[in-house]
Protein backbone atom coordinates (compact mmCIF):
# COMPACT_ATOMS: atom_id res chain seq x y z
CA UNK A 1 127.68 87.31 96.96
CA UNK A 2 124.44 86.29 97.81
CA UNK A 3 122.31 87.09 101.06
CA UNK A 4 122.87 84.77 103.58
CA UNK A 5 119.85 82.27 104.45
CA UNK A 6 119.86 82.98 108.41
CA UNK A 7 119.72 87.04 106.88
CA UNK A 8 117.15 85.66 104.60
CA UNK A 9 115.16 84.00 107.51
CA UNK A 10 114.91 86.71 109.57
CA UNK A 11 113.37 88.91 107.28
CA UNK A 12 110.78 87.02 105.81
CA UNK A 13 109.89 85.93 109.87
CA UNK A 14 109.75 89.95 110.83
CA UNK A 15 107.75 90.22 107.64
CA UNK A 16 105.38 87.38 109.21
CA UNK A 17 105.43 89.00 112.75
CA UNK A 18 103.79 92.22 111.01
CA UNK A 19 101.33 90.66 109.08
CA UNK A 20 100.31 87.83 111.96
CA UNK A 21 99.90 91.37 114.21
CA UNK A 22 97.76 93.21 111.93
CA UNK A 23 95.49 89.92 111.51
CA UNK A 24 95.45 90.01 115.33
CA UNK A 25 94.90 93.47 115.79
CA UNK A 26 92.14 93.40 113.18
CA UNK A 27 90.61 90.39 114.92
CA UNK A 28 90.63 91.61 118.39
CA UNK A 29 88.90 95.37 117.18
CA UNK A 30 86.31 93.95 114.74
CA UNK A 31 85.45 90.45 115.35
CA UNK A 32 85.79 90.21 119.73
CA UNK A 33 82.86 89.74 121.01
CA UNK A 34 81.67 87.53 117.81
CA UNK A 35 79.59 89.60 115.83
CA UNK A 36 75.57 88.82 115.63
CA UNK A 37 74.27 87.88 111.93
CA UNK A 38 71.84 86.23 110.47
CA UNK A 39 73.71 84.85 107.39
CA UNK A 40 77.22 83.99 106.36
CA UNK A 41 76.24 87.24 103.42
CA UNK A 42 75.18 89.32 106.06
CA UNK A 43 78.69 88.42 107.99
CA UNK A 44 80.15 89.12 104.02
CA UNK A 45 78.63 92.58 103.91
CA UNK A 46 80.10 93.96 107.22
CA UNK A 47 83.55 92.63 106.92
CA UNK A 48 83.29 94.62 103.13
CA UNK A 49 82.46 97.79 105.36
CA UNK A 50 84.70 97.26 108.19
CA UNK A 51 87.30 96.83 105.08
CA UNK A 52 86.18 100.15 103.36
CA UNK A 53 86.87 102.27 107.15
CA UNK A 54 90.28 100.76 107.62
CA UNK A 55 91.77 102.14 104.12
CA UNK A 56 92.29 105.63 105.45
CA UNK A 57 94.20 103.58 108.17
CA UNK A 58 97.65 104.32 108.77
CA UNK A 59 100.31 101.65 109.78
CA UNK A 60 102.48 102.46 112.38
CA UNK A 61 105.69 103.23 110.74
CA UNK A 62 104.34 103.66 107.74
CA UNK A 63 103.74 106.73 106.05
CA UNK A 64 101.22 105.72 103.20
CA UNK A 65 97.81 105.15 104.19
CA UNK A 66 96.30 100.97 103.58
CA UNK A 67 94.66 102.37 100.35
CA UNK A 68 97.53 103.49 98.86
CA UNK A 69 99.56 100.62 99.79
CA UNK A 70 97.20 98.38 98.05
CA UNK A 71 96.51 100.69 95.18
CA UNK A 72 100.20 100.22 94.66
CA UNK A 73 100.66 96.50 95.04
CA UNK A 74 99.50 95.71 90.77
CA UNK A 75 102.18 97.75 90.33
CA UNK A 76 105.17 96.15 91.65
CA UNK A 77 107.26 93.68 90.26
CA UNK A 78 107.35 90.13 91.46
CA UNK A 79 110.85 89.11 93.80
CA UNK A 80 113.07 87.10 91.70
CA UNK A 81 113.26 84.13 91.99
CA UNK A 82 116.87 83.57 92.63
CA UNK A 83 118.24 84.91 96.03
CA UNK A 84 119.98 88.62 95.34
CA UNK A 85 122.32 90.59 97.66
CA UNK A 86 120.64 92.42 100.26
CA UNK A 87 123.60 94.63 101.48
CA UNK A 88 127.22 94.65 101.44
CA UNK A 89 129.12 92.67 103.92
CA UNK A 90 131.82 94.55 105.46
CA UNK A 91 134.37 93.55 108.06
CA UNK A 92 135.97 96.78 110.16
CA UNK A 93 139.33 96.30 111.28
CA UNK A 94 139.20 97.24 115.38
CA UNK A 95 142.50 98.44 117.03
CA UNK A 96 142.33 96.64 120.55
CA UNK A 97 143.31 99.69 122.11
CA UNK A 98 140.71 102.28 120.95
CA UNK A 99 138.41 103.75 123.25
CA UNK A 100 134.72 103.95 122.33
């Protein structure tokens, strides 16, 4: 049976939240106030270094470190391309009278 689309929607828009936080967490630490520079390279070379201190980063929730995580990523397959079950659908039968 495969995943339903609203399942399907909802994670690829938690997946979205996450990254759109970490953009905006990296944006308000690193790049609030603007930065001074002289040259778009100059701008270059300290988003390279500010990118170099945040691998030892952790992720809250996560328990591999940003370097791993992206030492990892040539490794994994692509998603198919053709929806696949997500979980197994189950519907409990509920006696009225049960306490919980």
């Amino acid at each position: 049976m495969p995943a339903s689309p609203d399942l399907l929607q909802l994670l690829r828009s938690a997946q979205k939240r996450r990254v759109e936080q970490e953009g905006s967490r990296f944006q308000r630490n690193q790049l609030v106030p603007s930065p001074r520079v002289g040259s778009l390279a100059e701008f270059n070379e300290r988003l390279a270094g500010i990118d170099a201190a945040q691998d030892g980063r952790h992720v809250h929730g996560a328990s591999a470190s940003v370097r791993i995580n992206l030492a990892e990523a040539p490794l994994l397959h692509p998603t198919p391309a053709a929806d696949f079950e997500l979980g197994t659908t189950l519907t409990p039968l509920v006696h009225p009278n049960a306490g919980t």
